[in-house]
Every structure is written in C-alpha cells, then in structure tokens.
N, C-alpha and C. Protein backbone atom coordinates (compact mmCIF):
# COMPACT_ATOMS: atom_id res chain seq x y z
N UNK A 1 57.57 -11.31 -42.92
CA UNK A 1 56.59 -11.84 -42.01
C UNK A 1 56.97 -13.25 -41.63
N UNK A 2 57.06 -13.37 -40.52
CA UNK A 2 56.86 -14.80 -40.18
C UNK A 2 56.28 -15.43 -39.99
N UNK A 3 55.98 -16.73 -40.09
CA UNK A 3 55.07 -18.04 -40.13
C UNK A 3 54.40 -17.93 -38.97
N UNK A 4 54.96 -17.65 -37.74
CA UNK A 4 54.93 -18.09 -36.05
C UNK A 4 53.92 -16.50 -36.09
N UNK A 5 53.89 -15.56 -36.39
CA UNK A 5 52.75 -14.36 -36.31
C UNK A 5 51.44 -14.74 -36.98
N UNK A 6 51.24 -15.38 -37.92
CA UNK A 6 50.20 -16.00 -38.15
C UNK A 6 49.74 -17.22 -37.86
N UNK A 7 48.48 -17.03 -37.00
CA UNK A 7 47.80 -18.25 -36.79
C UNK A 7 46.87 -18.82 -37.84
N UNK A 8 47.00 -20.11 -37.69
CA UNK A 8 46.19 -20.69 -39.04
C UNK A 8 44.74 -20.83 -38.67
N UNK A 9 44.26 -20.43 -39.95
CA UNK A 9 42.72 -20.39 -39.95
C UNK A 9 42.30 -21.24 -38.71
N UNK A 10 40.89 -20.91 -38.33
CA UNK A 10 40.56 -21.53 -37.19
C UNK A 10 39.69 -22.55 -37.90
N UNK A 11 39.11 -23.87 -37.14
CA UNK A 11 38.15 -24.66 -37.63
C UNK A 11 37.64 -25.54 -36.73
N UNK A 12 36.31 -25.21 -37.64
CA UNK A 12 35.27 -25.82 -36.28
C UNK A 12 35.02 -27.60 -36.23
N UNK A 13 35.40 -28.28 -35.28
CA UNK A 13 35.44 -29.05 -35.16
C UNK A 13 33.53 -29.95 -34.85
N UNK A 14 33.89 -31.38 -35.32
CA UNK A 14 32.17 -31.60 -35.46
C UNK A 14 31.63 -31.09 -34.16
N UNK A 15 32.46 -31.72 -33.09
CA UNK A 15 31.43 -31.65 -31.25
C UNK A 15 31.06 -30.01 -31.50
N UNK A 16 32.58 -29.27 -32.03
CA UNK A 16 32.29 -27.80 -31.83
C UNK A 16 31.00 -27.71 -32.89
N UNK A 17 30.43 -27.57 -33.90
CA UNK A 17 29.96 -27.42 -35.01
C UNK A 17 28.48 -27.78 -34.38
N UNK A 18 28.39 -29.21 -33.49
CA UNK A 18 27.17 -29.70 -33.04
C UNK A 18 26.31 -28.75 -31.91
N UNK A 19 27.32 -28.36 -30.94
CA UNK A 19 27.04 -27.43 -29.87
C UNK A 19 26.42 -26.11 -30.55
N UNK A 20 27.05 -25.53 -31.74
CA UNK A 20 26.68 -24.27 -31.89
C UNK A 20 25.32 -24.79 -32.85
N UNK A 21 25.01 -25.49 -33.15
CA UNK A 21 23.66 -25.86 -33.68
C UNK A 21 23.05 -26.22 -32.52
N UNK A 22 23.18 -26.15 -31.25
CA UNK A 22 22.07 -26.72 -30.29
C UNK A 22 21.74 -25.30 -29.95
N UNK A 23 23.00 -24.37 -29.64
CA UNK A 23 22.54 -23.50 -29.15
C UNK A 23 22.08 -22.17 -29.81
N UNK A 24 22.43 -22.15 -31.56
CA UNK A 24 21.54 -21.71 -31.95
C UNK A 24 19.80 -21.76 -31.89
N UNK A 25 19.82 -23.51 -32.34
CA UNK A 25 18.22 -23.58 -32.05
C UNK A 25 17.81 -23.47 -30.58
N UNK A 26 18.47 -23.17 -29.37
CA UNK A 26 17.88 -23.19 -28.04
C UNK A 26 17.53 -21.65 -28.44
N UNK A 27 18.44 -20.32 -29.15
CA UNK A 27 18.21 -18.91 -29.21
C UNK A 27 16.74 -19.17 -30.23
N UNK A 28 16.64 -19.89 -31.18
CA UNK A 28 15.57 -19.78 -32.12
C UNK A 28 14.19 -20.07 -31.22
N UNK A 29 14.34 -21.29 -30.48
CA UNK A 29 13.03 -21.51 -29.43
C UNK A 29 12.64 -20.40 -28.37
N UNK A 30 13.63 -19.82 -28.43
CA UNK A 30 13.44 -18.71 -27.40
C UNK A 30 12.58 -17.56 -27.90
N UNK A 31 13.30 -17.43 -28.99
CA UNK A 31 12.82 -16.10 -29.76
C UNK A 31 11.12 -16.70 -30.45
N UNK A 32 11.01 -17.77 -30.24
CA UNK A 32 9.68 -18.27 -30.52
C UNK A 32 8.71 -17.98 -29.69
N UNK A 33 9.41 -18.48 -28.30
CA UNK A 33 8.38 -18.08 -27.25
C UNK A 33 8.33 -16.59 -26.91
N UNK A 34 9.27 -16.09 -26.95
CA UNK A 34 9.01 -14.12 -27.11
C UNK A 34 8.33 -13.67 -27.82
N UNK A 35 7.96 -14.22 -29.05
CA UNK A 35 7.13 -14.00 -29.91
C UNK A 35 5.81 -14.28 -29.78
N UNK A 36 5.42 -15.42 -29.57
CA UNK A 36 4.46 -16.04 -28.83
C UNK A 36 3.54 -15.40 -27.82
N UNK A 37 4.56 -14.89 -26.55
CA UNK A 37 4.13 -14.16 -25.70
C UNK A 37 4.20 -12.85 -25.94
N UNK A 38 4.82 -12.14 -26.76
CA UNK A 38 4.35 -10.70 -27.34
C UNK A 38 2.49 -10.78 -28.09
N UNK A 39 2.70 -11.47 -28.51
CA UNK A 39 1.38 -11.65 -29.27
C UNK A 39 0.47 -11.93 -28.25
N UNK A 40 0.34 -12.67 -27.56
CA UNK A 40 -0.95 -12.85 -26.07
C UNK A 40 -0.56 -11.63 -25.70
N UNK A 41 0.66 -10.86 -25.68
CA UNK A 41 0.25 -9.71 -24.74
C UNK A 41 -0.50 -8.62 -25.58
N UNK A 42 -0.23 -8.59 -26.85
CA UNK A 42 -0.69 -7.79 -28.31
C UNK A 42 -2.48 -7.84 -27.95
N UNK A 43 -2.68 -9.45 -28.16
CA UNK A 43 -4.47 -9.64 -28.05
C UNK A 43 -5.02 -9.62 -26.94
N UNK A 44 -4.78 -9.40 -26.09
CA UNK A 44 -5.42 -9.35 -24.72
C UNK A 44 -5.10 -8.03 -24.23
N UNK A 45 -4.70 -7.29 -25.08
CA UNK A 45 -4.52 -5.40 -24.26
C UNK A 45 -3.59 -4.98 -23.80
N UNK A 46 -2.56 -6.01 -23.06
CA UNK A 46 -1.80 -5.43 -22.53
C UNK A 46 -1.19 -4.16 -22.47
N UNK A 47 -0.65 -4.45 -23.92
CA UNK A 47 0.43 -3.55 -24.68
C UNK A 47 0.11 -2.25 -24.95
N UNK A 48 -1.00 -2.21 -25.17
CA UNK A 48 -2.28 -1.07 -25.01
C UNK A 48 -2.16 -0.14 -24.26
N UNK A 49 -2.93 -0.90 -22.93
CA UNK A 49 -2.70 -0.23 -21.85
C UNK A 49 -1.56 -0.08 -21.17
N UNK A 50 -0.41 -0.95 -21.51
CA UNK A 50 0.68 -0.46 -20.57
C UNK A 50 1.07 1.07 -21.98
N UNK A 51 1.16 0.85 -23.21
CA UNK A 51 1.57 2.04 -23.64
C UNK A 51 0.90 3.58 -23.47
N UNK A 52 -0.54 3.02 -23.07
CA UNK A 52 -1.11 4.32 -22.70
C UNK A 52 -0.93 4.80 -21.39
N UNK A 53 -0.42 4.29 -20.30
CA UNK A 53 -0.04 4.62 -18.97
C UNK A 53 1.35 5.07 -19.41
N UNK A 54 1.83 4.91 -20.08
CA UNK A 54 3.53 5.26 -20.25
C UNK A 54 3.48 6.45 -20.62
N UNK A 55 2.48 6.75 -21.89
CA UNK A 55 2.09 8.00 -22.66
C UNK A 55 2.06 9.11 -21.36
N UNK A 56 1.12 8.62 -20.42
CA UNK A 56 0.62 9.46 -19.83
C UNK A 56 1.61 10.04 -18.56
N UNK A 57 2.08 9.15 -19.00
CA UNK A 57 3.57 9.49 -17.62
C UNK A 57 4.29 10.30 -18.18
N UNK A 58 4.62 9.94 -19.11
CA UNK A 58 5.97 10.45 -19.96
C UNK A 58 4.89 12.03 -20.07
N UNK A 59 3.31 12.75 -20.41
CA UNK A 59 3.22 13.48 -20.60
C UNK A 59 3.11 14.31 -19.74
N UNK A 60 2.86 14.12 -18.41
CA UNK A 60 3.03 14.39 -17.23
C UNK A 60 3.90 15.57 -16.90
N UNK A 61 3.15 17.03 -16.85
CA UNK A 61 4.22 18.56 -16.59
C UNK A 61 5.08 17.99 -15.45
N UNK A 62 4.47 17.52 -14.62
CA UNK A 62 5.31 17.52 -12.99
C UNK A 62 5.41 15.92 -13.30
N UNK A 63 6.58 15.34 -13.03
CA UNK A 63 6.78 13.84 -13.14
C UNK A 63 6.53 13.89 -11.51
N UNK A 64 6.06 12.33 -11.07
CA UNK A 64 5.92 12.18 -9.92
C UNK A 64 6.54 11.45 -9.34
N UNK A 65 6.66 11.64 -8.10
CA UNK A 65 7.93 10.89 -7.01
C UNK A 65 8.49 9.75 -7.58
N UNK A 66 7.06 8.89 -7.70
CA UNK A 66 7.07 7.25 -7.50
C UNK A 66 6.44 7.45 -8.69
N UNK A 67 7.62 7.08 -9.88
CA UNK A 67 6.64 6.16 -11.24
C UNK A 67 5.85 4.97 -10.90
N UNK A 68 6.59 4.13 -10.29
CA UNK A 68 5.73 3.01 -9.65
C UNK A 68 4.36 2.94 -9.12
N UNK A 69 4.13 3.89 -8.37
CA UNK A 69 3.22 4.18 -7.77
C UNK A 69 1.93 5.17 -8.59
N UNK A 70 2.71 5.97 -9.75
CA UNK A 70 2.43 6.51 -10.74
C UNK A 70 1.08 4.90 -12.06
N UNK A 71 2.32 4.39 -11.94
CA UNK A 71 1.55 3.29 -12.71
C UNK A 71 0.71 2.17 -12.08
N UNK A 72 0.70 2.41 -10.40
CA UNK A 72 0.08 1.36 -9.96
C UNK A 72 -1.64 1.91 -10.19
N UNK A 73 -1.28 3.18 -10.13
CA UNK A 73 -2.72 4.20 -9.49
C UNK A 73 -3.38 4.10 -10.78
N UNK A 74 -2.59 4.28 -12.33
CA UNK A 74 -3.43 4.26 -13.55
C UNK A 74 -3.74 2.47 -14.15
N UNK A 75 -2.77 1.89 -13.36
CA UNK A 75 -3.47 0.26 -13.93
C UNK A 75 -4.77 -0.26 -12.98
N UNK A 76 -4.38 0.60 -11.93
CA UNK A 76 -5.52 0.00 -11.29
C UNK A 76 -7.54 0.08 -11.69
N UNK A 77 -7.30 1.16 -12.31
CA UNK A 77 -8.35 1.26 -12.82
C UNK A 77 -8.76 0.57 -14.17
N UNK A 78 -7.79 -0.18 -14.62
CA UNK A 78 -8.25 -0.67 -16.03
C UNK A 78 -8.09 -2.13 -15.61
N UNK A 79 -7.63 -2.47 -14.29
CA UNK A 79 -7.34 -4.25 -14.09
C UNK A 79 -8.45 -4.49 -13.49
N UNK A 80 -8.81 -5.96 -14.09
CA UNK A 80 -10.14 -6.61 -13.55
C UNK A 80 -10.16 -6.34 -11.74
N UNK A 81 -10.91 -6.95 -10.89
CA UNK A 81 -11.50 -6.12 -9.82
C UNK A 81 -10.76 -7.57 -8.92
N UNK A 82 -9.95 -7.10 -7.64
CA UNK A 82 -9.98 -8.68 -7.07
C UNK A 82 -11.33 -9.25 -6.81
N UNK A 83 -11.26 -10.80 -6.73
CA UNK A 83 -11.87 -11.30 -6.15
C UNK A 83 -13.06 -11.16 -4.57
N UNK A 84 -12.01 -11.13 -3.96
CA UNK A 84 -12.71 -10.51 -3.02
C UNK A 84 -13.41 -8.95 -2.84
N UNK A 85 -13.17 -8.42 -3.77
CA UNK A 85 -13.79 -6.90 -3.79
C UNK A 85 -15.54 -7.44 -4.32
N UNK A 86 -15.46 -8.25 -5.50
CA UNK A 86 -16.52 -8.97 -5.97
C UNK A 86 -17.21 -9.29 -5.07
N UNK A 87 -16.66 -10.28 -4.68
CA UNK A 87 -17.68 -11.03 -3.45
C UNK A 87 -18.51 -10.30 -2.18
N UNK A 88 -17.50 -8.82 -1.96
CA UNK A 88 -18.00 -8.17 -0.56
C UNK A 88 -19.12 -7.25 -1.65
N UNK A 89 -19.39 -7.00 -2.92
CA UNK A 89 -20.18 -6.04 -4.00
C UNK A 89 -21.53 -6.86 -3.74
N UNK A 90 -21.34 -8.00 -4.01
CA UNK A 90 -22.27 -9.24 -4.24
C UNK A 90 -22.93 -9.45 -2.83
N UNK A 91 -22.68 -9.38 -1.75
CA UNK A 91 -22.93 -9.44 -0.52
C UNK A 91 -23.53 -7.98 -0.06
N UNK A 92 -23.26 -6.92 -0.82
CA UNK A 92 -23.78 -5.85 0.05
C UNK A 92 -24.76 -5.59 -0.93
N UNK A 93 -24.96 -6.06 -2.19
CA UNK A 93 -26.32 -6.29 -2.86
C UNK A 93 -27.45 -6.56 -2.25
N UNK A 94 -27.07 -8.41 -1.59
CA UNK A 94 -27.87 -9.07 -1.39
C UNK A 94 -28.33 -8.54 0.21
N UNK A 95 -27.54 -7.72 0.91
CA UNK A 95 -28.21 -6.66 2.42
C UNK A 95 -28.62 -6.02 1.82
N UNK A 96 -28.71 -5.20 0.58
CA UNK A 96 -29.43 -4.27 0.55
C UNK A 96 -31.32 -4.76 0.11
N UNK A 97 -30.82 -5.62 -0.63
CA UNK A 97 -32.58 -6.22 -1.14
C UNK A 97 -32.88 -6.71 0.10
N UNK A 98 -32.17 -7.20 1.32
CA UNK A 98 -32.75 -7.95 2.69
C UNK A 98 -33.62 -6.39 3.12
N UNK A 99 -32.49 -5.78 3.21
CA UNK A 99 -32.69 -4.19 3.68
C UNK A 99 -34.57 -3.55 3.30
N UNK A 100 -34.32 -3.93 2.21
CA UNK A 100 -35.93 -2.94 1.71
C UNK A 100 -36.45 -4.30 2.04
N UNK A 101 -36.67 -5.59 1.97
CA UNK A 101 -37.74 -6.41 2.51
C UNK A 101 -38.03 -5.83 3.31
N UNK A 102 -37.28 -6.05 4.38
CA UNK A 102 -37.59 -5.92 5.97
C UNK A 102 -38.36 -4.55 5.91
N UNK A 103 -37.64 -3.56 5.07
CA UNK A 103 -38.63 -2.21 5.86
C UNK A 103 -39.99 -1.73 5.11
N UNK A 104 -40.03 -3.13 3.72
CA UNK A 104 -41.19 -2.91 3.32
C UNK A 104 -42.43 -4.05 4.51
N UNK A 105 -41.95 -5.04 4.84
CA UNK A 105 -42.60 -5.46 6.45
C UNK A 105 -42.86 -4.98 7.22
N UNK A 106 -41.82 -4.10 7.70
CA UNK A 106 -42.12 -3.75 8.82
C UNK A 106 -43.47 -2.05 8.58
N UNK A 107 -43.30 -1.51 7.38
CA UNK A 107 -44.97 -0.99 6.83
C UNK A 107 -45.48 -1.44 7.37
N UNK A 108 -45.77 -2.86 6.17
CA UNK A 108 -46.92 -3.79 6.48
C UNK A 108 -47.60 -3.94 7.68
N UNK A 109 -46.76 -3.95 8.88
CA UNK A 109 -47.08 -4.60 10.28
C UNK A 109 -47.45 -3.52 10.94
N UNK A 110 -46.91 -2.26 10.38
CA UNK A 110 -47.20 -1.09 11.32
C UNK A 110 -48.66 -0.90 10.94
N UNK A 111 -49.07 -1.06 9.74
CA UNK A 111 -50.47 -0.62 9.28
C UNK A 111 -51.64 -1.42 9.65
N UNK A 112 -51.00 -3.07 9.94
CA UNK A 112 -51.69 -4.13 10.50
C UNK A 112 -52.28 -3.68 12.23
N UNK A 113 -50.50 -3.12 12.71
CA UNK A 113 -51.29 -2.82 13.79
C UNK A 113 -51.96 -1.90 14.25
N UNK A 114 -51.39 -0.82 13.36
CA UNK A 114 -52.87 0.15 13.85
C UNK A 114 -53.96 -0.17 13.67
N UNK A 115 -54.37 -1.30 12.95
CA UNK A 115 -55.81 -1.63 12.87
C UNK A 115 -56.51 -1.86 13.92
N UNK A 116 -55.43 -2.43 14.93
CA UNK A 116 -55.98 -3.46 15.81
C UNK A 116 -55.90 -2.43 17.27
N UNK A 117 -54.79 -1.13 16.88
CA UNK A 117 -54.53 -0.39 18.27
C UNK A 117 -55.32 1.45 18.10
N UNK A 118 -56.15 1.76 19.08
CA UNK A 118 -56.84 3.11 18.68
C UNK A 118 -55.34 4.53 18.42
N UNK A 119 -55.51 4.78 17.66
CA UNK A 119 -54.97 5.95 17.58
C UNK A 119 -54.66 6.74 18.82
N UNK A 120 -53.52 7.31 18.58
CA UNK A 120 -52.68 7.62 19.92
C UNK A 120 -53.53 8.73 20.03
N UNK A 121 -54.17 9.90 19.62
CA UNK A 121 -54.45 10.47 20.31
C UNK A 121 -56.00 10.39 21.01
N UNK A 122 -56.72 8.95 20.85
CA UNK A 122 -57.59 8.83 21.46
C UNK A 122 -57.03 8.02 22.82
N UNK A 123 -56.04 7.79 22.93
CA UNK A 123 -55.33 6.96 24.34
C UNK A 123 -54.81 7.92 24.59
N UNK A 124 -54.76 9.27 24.78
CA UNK A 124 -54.14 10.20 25.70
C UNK A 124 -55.36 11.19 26.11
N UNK A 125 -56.64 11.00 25.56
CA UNK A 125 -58.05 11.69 26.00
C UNK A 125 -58.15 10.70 27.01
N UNK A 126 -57.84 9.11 26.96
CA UNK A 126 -58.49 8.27 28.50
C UNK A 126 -58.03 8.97 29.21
C-alpha cells in the first residue's frame, strides 16, 4: 500500500467546528418551533379534524376527482363561519323582528280603522 492512497484523517478546523455548532443549533431552533407549532395545532383541533377528513377520504368506495375539493367540502363545515356570512345572519335577524313589528301594526291599525269605517257590507247596501 502506498502512503499517496491514503488520505490522512480529516480534521475539523475551529471556524469549521464553530459553523457546524451554529448550524446545528439553527436545526435545534427549528425543530423547536415544529414542535411548538405541532402542539397549537394538537390543542386547537386541527390535527383532529384534518385526520378525520383524511379518514374519510381515504374510506371513500369511489375516490373523487378533486381531493382538494373533496377536503374543501368536509372542512367547510367544521371551519368557523366567515365574517361576512355573520354579519348578513345578524342583519336578516334584525328584518325579520322589523318584519313582525310592522305586521303586528299594521293589525293594530286595521282594527283601529274599522272602528272608525262601517263595514263593507253596509257601504255596498248605500
């Protein structure tokens, strides 16, 4: 064997030695925040519900065209409501209580005025 076929051990030099300690701990902070954010997704449902939409795909006799579209149709029912869907709910509330005022008034006024007007079929004997 010759000398010149073997290369001599390799060695890590400090700059080299410093770098791979930065970028270990940049992989360790990372894996912190993955962790981190697995867990908010753990307590708040996510994980839940995205595994039970998956379940349900995956159990699915006929898979469908669009998984996408597959999972838009089953999250949609478990994701909070937009905003504006709220607001137009809240608004057709508040027509509907306008709604029965008015036509409990307009009773009122009809009964007021017959008081005051003879019954129709004594205005078709004049």
């Amino acid at each position: 064997m010759s000398s010149a076929a073997q290369s001599p051990p390799a060695t890590v030099s400090g700059a080299s030695y410093a770098a791979a300690a930065v970028t270990m701990a940049h992989y360790k902070a990372a894996d912190s925040k993955r962790e981190q954010f697995r867990r908010y997704l753990e307590k708040s449902g996510v994980l839940d519900t995205l595994t039970k939409v998956l379940v349900a795909l995956y159990e699915e006799p006929e898979k469908p065209n669009s998984a996408l579209d597959f999972l838009k149709h089953h999250l949609g029912a478990a994701t909070p409501e937009n905003p504006e869907i709220e607001l137009l709910r809240l608004e057709l509330a508040e027509m509907k209580e306008k709604y029965e005022a008015i036509i409990e008034e307009n009773k009122k006024l009809k009964t007021k005025l017959a008081q005051y007007e003879p019954p129709q079929e004594e205005k078709r004997a004049e």
